[in-house]
N, C-alpha and C. Protein backbone atom coordinates (compact mmCIF):
# COMPACT_ATOMS: atom_id res chain seq x y z
N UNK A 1 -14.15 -10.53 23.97
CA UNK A 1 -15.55 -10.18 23.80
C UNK A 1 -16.28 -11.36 23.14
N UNK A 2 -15.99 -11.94 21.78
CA UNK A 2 -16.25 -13.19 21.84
C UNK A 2 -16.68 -13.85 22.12
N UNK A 3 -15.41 -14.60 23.14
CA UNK A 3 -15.34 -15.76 24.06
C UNK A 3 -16.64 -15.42 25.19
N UNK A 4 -16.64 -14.53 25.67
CA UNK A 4 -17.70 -13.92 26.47
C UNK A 4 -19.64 -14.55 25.44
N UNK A 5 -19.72 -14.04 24.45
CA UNK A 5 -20.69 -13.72 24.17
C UNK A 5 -20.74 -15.28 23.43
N UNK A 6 -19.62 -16.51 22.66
CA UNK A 6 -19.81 -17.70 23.12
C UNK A 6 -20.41 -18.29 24.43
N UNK A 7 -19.58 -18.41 25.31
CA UNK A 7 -19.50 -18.96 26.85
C UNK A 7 -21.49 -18.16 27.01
N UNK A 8 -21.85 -17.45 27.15
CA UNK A 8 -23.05 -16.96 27.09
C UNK A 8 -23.84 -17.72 26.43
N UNK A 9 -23.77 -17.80 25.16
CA UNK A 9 -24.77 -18.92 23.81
C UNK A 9 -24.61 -20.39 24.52
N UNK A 10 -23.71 -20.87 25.13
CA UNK A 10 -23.21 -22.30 25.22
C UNK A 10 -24.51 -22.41 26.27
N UNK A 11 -24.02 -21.21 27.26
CA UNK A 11 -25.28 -21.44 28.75
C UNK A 11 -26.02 -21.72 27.96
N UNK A 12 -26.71 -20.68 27.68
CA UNK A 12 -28.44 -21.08 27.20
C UNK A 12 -28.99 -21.75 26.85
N UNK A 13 -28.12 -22.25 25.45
CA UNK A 13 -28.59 -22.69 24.08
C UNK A 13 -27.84 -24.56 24.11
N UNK A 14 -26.86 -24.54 24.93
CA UNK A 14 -26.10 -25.67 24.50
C UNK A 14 -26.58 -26.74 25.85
N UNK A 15 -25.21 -26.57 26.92
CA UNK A 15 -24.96 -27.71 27.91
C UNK A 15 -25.95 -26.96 29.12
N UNK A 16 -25.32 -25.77 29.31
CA UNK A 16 -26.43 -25.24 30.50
C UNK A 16 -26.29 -25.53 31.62
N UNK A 17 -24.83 -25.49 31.91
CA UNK A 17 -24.46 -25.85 33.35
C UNK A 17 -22.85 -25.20 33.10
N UNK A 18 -22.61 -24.77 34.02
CA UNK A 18 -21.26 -23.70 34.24
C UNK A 18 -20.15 -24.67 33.98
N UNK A 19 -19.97 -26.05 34.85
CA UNK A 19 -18.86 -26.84 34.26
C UNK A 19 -18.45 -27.53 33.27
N UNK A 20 -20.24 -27.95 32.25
CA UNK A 20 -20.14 -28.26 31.05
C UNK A 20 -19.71 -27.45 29.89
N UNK A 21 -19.81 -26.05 30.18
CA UNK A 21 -19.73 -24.82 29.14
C UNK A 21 -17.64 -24.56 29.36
N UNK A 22 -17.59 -25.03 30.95
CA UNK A 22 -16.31 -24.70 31.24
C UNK A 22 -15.26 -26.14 30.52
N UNK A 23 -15.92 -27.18 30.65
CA UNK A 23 -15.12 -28.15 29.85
C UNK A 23 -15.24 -28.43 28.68
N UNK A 24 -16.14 -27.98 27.61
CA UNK A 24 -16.20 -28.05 26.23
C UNK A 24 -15.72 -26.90 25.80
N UNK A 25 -15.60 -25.56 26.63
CA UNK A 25 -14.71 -24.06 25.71
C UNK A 25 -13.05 -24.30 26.61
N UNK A 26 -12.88 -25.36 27.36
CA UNK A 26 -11.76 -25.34 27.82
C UNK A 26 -11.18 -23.90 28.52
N UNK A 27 -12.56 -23.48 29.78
CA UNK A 27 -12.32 -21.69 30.68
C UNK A 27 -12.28 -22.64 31.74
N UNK A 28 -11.89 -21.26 32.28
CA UNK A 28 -12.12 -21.83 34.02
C UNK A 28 -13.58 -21.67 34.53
N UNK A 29 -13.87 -22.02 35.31
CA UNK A 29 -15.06 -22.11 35.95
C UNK A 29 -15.96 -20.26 36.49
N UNK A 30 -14.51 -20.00 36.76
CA UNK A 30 -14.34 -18.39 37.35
C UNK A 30 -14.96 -17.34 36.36
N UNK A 31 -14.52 -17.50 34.59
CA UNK A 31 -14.48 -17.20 33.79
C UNK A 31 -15.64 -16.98 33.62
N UNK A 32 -16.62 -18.11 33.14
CA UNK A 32 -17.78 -18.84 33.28
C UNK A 32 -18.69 -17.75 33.53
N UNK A 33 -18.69 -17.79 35.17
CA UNK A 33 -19.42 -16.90 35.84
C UNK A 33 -19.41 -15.72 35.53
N UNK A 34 -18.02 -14.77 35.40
CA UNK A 34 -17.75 -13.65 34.84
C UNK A 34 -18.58 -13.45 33.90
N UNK A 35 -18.74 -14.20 32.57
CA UNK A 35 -19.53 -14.30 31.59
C UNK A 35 -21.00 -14.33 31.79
N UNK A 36 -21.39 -14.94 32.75
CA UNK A 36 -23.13 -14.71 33.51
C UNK A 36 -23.42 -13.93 33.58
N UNK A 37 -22.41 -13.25 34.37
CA UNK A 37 -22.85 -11.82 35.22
C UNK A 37 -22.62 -10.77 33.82
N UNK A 38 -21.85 -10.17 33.42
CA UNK A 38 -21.10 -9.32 32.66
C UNK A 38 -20.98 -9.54 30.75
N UNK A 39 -22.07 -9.22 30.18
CA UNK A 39 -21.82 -9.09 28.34
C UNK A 39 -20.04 -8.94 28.26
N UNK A 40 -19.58 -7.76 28.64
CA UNK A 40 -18.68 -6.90 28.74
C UNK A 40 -17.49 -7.79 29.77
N UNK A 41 -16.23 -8.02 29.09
CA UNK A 41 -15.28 -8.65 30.03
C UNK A 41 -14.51 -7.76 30.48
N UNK A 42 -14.26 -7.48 31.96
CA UNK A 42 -13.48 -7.23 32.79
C UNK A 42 -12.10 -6.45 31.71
N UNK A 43 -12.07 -5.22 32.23
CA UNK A 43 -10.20 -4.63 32.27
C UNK A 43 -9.15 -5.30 32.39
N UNK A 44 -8.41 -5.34 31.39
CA UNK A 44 -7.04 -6.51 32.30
C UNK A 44 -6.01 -5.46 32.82
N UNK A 45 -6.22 -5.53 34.04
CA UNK A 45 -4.61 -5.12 35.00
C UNK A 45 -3.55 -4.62 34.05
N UNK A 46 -3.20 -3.17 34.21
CA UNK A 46 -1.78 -3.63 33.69
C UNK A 46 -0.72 -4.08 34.79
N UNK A 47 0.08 -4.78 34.66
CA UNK A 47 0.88 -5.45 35.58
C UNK A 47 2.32 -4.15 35.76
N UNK A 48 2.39 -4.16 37.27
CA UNK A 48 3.54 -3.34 37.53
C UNK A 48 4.57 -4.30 38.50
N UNK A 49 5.68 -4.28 37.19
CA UNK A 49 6.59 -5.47 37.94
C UNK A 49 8.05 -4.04 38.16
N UNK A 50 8.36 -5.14 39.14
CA UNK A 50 9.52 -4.07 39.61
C UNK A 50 10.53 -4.72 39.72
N UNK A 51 11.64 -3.74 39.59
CA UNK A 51 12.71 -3.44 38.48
C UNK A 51 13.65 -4.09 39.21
N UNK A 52 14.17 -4.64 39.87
CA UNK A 52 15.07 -5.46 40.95
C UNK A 52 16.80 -5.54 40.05
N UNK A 53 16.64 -5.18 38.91
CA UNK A 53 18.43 -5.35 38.45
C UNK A 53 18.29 -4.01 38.17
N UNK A 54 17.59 -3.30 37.56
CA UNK A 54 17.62 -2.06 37.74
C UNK A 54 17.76 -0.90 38.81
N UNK A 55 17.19 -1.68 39.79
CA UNK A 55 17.06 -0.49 41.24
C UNK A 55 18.17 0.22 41.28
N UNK A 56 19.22 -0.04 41.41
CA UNK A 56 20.21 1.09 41.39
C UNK A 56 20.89 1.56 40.72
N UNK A 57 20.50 1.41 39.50
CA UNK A 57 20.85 1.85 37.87
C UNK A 57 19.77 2.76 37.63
N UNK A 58 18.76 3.27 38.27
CA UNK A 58 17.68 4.28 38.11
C UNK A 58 18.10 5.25 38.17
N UNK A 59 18.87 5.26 39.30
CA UNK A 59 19.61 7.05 39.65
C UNK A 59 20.58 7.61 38.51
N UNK A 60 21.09 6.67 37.81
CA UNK A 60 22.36 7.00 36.91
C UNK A 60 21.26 7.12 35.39
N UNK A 61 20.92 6.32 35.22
CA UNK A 61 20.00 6.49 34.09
C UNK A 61 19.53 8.14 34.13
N UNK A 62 18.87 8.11 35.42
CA UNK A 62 18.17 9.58 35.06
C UNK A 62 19.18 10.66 35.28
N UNK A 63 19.93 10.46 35.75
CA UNK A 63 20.98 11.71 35.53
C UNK A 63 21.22 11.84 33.89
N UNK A 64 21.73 10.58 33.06
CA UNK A 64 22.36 10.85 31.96
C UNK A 64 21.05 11.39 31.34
N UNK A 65 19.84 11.09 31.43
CA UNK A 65 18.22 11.77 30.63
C UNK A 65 18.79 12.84 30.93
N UNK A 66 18.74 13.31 32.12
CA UNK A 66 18.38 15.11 32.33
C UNK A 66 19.39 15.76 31.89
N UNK A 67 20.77 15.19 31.42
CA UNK A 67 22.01 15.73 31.21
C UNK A 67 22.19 16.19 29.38
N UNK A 68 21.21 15.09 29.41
CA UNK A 68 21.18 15.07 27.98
C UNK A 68 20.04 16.09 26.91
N UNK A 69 19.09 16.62 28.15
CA UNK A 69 18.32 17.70 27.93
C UNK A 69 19.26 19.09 27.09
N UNK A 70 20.28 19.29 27.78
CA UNK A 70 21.04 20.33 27.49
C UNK A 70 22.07 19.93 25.96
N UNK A 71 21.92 18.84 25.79
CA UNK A 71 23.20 17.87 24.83
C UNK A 71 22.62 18.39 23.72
N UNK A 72 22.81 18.34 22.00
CA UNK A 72 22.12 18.84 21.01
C UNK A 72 21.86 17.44 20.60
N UNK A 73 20.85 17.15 19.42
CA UNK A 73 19.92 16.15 19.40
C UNK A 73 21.10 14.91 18.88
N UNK A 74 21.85 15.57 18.07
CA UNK A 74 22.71 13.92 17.33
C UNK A 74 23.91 13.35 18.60
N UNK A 75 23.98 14.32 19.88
CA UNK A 75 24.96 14.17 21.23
C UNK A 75 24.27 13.22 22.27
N UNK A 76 22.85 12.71 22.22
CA UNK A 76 22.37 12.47 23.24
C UNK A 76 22.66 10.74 23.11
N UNK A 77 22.41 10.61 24.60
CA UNK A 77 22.73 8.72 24.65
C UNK A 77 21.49 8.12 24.05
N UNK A 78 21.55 7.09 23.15
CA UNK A 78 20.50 5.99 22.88
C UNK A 78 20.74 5.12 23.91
N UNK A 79 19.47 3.96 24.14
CA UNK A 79 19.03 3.15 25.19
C UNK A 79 20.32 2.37 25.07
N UNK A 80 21.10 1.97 24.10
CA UNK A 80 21.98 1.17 24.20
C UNK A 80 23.20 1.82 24.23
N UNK A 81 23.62 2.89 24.27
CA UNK A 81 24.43 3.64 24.46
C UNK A 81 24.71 3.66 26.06
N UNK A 82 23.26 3.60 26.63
CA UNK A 82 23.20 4.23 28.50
C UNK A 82 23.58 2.61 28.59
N UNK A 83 23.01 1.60 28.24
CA UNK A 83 23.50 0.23 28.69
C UNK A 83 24.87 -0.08 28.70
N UNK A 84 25.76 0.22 27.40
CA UNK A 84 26.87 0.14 27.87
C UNK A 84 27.90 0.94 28.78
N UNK A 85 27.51 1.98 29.14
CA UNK A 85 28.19 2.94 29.92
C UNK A 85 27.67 1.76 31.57
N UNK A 86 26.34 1.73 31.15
CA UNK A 86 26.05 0.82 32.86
C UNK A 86 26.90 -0.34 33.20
N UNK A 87 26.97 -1.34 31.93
CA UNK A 87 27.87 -2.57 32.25
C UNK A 87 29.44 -2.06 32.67
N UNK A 88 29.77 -0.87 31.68
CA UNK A 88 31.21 -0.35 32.08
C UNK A 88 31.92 0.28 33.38
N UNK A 89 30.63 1.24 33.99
CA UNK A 89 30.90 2.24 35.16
C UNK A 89 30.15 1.58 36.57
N UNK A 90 29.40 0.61 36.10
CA UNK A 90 28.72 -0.12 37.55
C UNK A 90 29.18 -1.69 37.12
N UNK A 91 30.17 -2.05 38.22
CA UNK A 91 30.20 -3.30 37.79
C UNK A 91 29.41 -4.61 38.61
N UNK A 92 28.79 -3.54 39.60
CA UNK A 92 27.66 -5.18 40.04
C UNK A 92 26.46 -4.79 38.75
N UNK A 93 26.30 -4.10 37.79
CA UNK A 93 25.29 -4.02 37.42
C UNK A 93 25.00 -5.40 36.39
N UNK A 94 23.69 -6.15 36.65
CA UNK A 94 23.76 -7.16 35.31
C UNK A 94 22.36 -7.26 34.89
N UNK A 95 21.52 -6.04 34.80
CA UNK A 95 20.48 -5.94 34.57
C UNK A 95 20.15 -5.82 32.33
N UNK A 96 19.85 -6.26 31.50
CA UNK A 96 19.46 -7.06 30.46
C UNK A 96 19.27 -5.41 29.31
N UNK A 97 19.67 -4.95 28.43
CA UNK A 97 19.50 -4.06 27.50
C UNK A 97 18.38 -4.05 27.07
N UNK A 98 16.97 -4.99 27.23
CA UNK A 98 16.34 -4.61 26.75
C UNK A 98 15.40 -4.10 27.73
N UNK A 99 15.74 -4.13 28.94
CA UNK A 99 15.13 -3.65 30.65
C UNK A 99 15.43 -2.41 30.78
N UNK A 100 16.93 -2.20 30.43
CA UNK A 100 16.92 -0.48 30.11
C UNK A 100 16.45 0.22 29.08
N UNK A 101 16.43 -0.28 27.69
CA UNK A 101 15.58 0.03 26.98
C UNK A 101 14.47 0.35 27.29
N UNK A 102 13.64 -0.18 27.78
CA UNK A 102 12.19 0.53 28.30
C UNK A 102 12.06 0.69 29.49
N UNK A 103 13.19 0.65 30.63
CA UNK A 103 12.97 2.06 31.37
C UNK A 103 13.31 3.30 30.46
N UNK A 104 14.62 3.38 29.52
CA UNK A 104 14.55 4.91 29.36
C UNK A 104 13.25 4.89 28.33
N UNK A 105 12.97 4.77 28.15
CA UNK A 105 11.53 4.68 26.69
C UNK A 105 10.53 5.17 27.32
N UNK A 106 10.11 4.74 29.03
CA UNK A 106 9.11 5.31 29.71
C UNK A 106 9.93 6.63 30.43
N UNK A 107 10.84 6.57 30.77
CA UNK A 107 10.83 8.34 31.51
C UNK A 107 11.50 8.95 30.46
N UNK A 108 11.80 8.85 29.57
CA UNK A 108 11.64 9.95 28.14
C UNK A 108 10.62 10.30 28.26
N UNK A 109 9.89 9.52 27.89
CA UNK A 109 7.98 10.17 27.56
C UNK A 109 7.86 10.50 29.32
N UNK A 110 8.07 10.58 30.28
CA UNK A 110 7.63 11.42 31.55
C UNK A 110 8.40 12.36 31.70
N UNK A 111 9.41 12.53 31.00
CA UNK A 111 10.17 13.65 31.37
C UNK A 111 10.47 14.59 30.13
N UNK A 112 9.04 14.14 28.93
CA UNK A 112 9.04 15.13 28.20
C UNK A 112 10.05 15.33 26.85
N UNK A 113 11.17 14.38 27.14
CA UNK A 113 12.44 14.14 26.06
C UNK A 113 11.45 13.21 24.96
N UNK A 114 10.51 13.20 24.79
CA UNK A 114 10.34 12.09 23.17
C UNK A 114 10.32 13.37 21.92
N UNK A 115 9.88 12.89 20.72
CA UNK A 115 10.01 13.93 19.66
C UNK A 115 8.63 14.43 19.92
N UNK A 116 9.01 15.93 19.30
CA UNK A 116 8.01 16.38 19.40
C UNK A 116 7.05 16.37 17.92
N UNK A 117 5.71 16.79 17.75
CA UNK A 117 5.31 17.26 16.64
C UNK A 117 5.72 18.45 16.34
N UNK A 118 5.53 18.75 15.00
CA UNK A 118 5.91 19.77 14.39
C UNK A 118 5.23 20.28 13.07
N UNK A 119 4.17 21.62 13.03
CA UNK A 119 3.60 21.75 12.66
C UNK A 119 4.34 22.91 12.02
N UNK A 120 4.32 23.25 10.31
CA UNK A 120 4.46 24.58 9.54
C UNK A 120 3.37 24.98 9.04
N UNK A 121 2.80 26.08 9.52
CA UNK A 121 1.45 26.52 9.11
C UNK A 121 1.54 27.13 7.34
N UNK A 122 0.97 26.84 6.56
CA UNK A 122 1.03 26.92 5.22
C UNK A 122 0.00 28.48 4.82
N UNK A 123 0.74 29.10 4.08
CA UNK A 123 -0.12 30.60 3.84
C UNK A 123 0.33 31.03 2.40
N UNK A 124 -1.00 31.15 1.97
CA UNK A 124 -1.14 31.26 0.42
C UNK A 124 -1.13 32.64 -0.17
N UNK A 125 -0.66 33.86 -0.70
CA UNK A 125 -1.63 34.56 -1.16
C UNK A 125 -2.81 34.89 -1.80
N UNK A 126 -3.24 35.86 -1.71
CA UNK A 126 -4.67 35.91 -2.15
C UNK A 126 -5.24 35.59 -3.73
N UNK A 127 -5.65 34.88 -4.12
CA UNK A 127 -6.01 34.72 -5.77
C UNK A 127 -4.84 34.04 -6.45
N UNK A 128 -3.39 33.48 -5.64
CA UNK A 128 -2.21 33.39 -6.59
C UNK A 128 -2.67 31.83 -6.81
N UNK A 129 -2.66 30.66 -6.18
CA UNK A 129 -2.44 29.23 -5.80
C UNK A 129 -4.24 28.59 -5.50
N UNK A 130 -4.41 28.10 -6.75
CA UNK A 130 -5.73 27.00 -6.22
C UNK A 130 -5.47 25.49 -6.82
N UNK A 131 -6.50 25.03 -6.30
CA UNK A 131 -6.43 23.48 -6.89
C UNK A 131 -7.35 23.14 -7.42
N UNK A 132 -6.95 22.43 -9.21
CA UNK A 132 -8.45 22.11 -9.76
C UNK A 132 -8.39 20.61 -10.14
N UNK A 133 -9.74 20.09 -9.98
CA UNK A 133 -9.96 18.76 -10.59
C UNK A 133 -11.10 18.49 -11.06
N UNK A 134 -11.50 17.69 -12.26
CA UNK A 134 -12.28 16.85 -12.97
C UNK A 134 -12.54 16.07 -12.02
N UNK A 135 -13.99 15.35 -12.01
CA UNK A 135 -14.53 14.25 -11.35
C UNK A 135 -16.15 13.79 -12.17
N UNK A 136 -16.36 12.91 -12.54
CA UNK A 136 -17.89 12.54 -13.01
C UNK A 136 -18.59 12.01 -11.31
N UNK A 137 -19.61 12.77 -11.96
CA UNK A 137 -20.89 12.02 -11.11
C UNK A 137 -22.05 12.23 -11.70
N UNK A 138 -23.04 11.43 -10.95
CA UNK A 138 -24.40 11.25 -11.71
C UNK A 138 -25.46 12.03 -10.62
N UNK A 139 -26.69 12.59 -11.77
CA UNK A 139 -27.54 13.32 -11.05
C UNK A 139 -28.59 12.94 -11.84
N UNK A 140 -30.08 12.95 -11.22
CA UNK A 140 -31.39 12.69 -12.20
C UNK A 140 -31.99 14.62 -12.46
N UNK A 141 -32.36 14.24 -13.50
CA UNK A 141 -32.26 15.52 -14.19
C UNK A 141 -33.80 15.09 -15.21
N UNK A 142 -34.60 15.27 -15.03
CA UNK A 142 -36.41 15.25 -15.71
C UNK A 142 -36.52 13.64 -15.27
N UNK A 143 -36.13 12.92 -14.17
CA UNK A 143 -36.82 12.00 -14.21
C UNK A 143 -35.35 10.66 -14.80
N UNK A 144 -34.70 11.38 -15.41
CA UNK A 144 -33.43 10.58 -15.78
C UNK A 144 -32.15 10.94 -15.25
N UNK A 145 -31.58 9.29 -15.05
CA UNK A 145 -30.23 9.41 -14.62
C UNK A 145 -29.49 9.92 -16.04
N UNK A 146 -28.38 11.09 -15.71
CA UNK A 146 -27.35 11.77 -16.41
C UNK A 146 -25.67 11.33 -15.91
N UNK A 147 -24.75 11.37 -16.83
CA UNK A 147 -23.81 11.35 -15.85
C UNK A 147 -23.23 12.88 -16.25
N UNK A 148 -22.57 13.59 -15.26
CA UNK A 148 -22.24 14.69 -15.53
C UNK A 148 -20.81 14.88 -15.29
N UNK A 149 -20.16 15.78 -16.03
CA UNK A 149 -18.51 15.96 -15.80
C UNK A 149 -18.38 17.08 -14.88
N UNK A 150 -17.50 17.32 -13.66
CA UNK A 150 -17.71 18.38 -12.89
C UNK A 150 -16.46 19.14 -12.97
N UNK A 151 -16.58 20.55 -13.03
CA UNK A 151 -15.26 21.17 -12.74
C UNK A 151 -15.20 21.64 -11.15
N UNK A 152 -14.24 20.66 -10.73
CA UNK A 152 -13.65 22.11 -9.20
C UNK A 152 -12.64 22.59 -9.24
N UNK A 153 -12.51 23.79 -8.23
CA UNK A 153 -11.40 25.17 -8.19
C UNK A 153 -11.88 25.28 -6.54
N UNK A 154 -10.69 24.87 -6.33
CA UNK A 154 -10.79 25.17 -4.41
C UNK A 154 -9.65 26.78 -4.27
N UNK A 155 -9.52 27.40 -3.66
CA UNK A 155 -9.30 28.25 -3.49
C UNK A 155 -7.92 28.28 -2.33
N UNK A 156 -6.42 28.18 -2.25
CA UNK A 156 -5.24 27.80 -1.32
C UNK A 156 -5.37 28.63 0.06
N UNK A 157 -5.94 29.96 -0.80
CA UNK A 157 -5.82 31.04 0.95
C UNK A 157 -7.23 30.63 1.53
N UNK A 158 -8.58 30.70 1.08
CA UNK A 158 -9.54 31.05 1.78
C UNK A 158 -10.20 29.50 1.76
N UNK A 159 -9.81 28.69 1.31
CA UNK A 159 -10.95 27.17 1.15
C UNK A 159 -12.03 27.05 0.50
N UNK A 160 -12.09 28.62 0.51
CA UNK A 160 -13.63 28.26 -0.53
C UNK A 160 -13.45 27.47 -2.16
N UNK A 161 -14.66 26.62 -2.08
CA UNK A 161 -14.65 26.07 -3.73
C UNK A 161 -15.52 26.14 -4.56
N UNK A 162 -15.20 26.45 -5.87
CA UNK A 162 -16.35 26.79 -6.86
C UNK A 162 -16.03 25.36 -7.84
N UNK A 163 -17.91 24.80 -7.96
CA UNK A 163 -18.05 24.16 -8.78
C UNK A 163 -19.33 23.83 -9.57
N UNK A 164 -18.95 23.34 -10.99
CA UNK A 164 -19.41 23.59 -12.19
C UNK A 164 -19.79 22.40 -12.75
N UNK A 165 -21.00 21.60 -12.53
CA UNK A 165 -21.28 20.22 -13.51
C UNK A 165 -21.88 20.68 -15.14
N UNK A 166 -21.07 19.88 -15.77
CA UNK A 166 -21.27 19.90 -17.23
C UNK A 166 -21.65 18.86 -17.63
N UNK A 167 -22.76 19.02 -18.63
CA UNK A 167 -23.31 17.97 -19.06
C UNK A 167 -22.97 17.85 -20.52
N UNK A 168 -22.16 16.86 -20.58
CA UNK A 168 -21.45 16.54 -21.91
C UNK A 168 -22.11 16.35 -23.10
N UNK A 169 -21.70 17.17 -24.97
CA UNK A 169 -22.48 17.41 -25.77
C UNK A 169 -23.02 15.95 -26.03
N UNK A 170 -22.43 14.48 -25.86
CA UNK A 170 -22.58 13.84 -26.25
C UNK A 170 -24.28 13.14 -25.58
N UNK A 171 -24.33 13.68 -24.59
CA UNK A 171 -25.52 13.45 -23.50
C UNK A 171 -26.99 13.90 -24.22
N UNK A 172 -26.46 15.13 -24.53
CA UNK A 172 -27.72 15.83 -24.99
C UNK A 172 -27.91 15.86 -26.64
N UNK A 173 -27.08 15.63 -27.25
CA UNK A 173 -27.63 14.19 -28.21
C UNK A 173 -28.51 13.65 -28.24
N UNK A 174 -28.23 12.59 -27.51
CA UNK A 174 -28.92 11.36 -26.99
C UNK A 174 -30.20 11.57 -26.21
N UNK A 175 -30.45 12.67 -25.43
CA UNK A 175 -31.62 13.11 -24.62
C UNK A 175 -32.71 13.77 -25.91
N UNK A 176 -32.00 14.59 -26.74
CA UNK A 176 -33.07 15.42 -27.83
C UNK A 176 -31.82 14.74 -29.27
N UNK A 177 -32.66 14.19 -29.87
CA UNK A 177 -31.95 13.95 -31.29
C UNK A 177 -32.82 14.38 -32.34
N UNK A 178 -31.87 14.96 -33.19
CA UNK A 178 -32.54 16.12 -34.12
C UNK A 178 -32.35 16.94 -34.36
């Protein structure tokens, strides 16, 4: 975004010609233009490269995923677990641990095997459990800043909160002396 909204200032303000802006920010020419036309730079592609040591290590991979659906959680294969079973049981296989690593990393998450969240809904009884805290803040009060001490009491079951600013004896002193 930047580089964009540079390459833009350079046109205008600087050289003012597409190959001068392109040889003093060191862009391509292509770029340049992009930047003419568009504040906003272009989406980058995500790149879909394909799997060529993997191709026939896909089928076995996903068997051991889906097998492992039924397995209990401390039984199931890690990414490097399925790699060595691959180097062991396929021996043309010579595709790189960290290639299987994120194939299984992406069809976990498509096939629903990642962790899940896990939510315990919290329930208070009525009047037993609140939360209180002290806090100062300041309020103008006849025209003058005060600082005031506040009490809160939030309430665990219902949320509601009750609160109480006190204005400290030492304040009103100082406001009426005498």
């Amino acid at each position: 975004m930047e580089l964009f909204e540079q390459i833009r200032r350079e046109y205008e303000f600087g050289v003012g010609t597409i190959a001068g802006v392109s040889r003093k920010l060191s862009v391509h020419r292509r770029m340049v233009r992009e930047a003419l036309n568009s504040a906003v730079p272009p989406e980058s592609k995500a790149q879909q490269r394909r799997l060529r040591k993997l191709g026939a290590a896909t089928a076995f991979i996903d068997r051991i995923l889906i097998e492992d659906r039924q397995a209990p959680a401390k039984q199931r294969h890690t990414a490097h677990r399925i790699w060595e079973r691959l180097c062991a049981e396929l021996p043309d296989f010579s595709g790189s641990e960290r290639s299987v690593r994120g194939y299984v990393h992406r069809r976990r998450q498509q096939l629903g095997l990642t962790a899940r969240e896990v939510f315990v809904p919290q329930s208070y009884d009525w009047g037993v459990e609140a939360q209180v805290d002290w806090y100062e803040a300041w309020a103008t009060l006849g025209g003058e800043r005060i600082k005031l001490q506040v009490f809160e009491m939030r309430s665990m079951a219902s949320g509601g909160a009750y609160r109480q600013p006190i204005r400290p004896a030492w304040s009103l002193r100082e406001l009426h002396p005498g």
